[in-house]
Each structure stands twice: as structure tokens, then as C-alpha cells.
N, C-alpha and C. Protein backbone atom coordinates (compact mmCIF):
# COMPACT_ATOMS: atom_id res chain seq x y z
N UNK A 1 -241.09 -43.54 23.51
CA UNK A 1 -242.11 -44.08 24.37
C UNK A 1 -243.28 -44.51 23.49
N UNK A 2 -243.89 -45.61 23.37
CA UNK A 2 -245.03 -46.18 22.91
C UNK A 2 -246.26 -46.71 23.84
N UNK A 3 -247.02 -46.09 23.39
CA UNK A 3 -248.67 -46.46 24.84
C UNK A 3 -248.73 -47.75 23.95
N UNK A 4 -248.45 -48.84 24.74
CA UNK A 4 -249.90 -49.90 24.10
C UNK A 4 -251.31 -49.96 23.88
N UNK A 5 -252.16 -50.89 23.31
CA UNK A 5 -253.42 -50.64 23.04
C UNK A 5 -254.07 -51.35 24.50
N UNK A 6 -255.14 -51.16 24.82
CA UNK A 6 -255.88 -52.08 25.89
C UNK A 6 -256.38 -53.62 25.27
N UNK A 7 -256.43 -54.13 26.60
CA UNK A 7 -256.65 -55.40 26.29
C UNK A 7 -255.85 -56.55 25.47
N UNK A 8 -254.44 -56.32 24.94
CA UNK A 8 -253.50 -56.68 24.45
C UNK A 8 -252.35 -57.47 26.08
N UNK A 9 -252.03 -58.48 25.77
CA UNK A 9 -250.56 -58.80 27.03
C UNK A 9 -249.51 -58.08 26.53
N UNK A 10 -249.25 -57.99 27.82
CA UNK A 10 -247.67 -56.75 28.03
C UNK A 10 -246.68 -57.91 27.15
N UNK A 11 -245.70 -56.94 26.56
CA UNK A 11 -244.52 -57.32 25.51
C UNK A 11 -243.71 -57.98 26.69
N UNK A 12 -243.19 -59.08 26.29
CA UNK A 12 -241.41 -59.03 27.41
C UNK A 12 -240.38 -57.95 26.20
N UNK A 13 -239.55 -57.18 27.46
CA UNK A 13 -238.76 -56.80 27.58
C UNK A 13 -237.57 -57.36 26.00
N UNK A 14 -236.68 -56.92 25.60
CA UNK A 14 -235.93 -57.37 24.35
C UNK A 14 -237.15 -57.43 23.07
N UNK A 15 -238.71 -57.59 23.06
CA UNK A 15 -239.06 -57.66 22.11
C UNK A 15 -239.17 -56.65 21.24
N UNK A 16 -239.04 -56.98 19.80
CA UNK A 16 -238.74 -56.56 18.65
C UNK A 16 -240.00 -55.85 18.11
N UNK A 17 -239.84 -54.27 17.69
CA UNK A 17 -241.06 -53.10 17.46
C UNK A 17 -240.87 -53.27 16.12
N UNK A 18 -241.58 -52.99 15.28
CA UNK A 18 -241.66 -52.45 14.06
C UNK A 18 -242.62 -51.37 13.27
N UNK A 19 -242.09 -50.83 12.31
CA UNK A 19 -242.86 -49.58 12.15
C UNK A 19 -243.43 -50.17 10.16
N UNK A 20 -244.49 -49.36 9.86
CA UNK A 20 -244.82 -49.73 8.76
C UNK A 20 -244.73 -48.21 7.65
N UNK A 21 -244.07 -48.71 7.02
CA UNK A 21 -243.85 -47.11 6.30
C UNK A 21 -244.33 -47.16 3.91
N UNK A 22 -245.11 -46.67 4.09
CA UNK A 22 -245.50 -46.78 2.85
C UNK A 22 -245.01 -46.06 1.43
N UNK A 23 -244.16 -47.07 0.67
CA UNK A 23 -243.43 -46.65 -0.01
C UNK A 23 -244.00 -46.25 -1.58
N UNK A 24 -243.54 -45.44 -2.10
CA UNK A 24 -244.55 -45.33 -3.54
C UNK A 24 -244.00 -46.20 -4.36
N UNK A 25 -245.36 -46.68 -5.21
CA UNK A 25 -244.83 -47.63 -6.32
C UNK A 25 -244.91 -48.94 -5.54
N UNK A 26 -244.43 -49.01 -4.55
CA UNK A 26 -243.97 -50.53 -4.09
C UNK A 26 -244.80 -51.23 -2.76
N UNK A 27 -245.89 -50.37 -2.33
CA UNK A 27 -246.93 -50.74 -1.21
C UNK A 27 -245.91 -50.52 0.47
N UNK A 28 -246.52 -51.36 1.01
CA UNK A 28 -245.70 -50.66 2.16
C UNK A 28 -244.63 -51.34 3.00
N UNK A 29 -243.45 -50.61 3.61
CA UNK A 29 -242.30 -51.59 3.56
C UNK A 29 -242.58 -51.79 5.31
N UNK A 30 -242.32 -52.85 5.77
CA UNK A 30 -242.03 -53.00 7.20
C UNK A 30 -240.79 -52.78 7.92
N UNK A 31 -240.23 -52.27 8.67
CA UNK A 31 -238.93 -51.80 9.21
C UNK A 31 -238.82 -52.03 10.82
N UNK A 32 -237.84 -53.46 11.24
CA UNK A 32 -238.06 -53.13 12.54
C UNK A 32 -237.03 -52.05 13.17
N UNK A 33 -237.60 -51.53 14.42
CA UNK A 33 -237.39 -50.28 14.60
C UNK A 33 -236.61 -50.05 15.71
N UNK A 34 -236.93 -50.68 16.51
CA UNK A 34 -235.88 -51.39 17.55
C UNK A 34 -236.38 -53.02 18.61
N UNK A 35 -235.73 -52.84 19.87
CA UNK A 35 -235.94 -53.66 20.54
C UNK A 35 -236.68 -53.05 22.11
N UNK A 36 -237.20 -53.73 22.82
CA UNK A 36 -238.21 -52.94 23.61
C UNK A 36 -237.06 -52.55 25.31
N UNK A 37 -237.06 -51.83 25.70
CA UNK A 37 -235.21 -51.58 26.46
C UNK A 37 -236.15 -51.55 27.54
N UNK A 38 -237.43 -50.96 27.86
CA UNK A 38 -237.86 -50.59 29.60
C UNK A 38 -239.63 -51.08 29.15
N UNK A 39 -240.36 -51.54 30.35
CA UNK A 39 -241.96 -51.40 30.29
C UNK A 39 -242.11 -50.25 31.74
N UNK A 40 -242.51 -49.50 31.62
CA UNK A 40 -243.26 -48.38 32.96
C UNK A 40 -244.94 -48.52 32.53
N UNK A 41 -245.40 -48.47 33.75
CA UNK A 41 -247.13 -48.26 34.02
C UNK A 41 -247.66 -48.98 34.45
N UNK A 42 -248.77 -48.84 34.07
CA UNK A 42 -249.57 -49.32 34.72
C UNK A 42 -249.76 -50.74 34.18
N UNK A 43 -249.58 -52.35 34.30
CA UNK A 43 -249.30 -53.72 34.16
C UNK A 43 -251.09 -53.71 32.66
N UNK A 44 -251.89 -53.41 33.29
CA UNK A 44 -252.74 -53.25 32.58
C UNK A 44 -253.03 -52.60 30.90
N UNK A 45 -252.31 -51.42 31.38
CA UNK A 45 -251.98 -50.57 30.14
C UNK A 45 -250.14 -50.23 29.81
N UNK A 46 -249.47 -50.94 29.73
CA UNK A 46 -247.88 -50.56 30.20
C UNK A 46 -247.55 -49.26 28.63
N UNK A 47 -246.89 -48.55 28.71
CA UNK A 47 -245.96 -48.26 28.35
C UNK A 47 -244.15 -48.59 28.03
N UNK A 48 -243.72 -49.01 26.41
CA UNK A 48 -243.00 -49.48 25.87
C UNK A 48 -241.63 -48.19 25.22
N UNK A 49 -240.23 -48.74 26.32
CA UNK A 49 -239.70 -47.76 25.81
C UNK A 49 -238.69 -48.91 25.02
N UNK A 50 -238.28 -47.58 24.26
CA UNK A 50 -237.24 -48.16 23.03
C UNK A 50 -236.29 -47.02 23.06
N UNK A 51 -234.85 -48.07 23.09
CA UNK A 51 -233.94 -46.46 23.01
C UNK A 51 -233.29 -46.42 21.77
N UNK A 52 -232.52 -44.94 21.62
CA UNK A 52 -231.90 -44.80 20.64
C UNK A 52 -230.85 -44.38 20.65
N UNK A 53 -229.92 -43.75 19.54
CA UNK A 53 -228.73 -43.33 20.11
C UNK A 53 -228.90 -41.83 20.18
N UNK A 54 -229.18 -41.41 19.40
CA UNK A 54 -229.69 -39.77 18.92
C UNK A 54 -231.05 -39.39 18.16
N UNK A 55 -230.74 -38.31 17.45
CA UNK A 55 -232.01 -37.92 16.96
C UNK A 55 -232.09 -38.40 15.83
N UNK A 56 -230.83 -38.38 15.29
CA UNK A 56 -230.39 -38.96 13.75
C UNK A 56 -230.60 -40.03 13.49
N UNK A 57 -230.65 -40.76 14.79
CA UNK A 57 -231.02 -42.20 14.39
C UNK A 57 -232.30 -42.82 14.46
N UNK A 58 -233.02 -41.61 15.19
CA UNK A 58 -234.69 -41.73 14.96
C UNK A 58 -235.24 -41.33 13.65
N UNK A 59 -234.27 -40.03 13.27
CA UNK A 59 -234.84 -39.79 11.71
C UNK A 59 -234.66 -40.71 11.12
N UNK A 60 -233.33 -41.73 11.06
CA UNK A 60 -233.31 -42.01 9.68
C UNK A 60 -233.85 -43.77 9.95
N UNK A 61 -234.74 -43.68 11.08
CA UNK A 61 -235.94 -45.11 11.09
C UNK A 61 -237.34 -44.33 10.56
N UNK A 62 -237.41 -42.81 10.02
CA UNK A 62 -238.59 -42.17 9.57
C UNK A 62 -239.95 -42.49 10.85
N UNK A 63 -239.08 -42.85 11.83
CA UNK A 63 -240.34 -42.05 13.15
C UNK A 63 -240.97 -41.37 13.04
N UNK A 64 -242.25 -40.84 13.32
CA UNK A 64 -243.31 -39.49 13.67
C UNK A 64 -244.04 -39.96 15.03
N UNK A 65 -243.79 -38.76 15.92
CA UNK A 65 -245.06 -38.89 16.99
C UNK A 65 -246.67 -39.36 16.06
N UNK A 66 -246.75 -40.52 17.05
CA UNK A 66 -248.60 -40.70 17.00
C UNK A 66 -248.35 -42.02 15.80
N UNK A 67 -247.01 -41.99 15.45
CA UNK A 67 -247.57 -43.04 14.26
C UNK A 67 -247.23 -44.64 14.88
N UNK A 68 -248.59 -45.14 14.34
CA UNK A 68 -248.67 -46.66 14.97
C UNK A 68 -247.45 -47.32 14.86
N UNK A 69 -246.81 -48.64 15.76
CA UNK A 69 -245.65 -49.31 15.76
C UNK A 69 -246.81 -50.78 15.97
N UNK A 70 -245.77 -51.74 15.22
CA UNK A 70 -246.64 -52.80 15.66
C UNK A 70 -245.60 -54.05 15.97
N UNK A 71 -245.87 -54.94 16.35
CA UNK A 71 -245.12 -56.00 17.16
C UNK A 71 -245.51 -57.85 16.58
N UNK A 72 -244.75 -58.53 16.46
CA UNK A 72 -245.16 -59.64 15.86
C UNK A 72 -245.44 -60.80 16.92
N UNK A 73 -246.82 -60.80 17.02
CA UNK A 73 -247.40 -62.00 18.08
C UNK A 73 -246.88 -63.41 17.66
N UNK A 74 -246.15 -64.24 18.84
CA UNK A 74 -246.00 -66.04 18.33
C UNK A 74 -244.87 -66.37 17.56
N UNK A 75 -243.76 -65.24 17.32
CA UNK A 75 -242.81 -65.45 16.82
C UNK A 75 -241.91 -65.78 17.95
N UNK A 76 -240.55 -65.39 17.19
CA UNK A 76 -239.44 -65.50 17.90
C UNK A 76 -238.57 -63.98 18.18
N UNK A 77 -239.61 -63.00 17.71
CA UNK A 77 -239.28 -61.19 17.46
C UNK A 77 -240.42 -60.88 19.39
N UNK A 78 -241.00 -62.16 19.44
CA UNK A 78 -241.90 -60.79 21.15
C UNK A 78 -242.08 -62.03 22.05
């Protein structure tokens, strides 16, 4: 589950999350993380779910609760 920020437009649905993960030596790598599967809430503030298959497959995208995901505005990824 991902809260969006305020004042941002709601994602469509299929768009593409990505996470930013900072690698040593090499600055920081971008990883997309999945695709956006459900929106719930409030239209204003929605909430962004993304599924997975297991837990294993959240570890090994190096997920953490609270850590920012970000989304690419004007592409062909949202």
C-alpha cells in the first residue's frame, strides 16, 4: 500500500512505481517496483496498491515500510 502525496493527480491504474535505492560507490540505482493493481480512498488523497507474489519477492525489490516510491510524470510508465 502506498499513501500518495497531496495535491498531486491520482495515478491511472497499470502505472509503473519505482523505488530509489542507493548503491555504494555507484550513487543511486532506480528500480521499478511494480505496476499500480488497485487505487482505494479518498479521490483527493487515493491510496496506491501494488501486488506481489510473496514476501520474497518484496525482499528481493529491497522494500522498507515508510520508504518513498516515486512515479514518472508524462511518460509512457503513468
Amino acid at each position: 500500500m502506498i499513501e500518495s502525496l497531496p495535491d498531486l493527480p491520482a495515478l491511472d491504474l497499470e502505472s509503473v512505481l519505482f523505488a530509489r535505492e542507493e548503491v555504494e560507490g555507484e550513487g543511486d540505482e532506480v528500480t521499478a517496483i511494480g505496476r499500480v493493481f488497485d487505487v482505494i480512498g479518498p479521490v483527493t488523497r487515493p491510496y496506491y496498491c501494488v501486488r506481489f507474489n510473496s514476501e520474497e519477492h518484496i525482499r528481493s525489490k529491497n522494500l522498507k515500510k515508510g520508504q518513498q516510491i516515486y512515479f514518472a510524470p508524462k511518460t509512457e510508465h503513468t
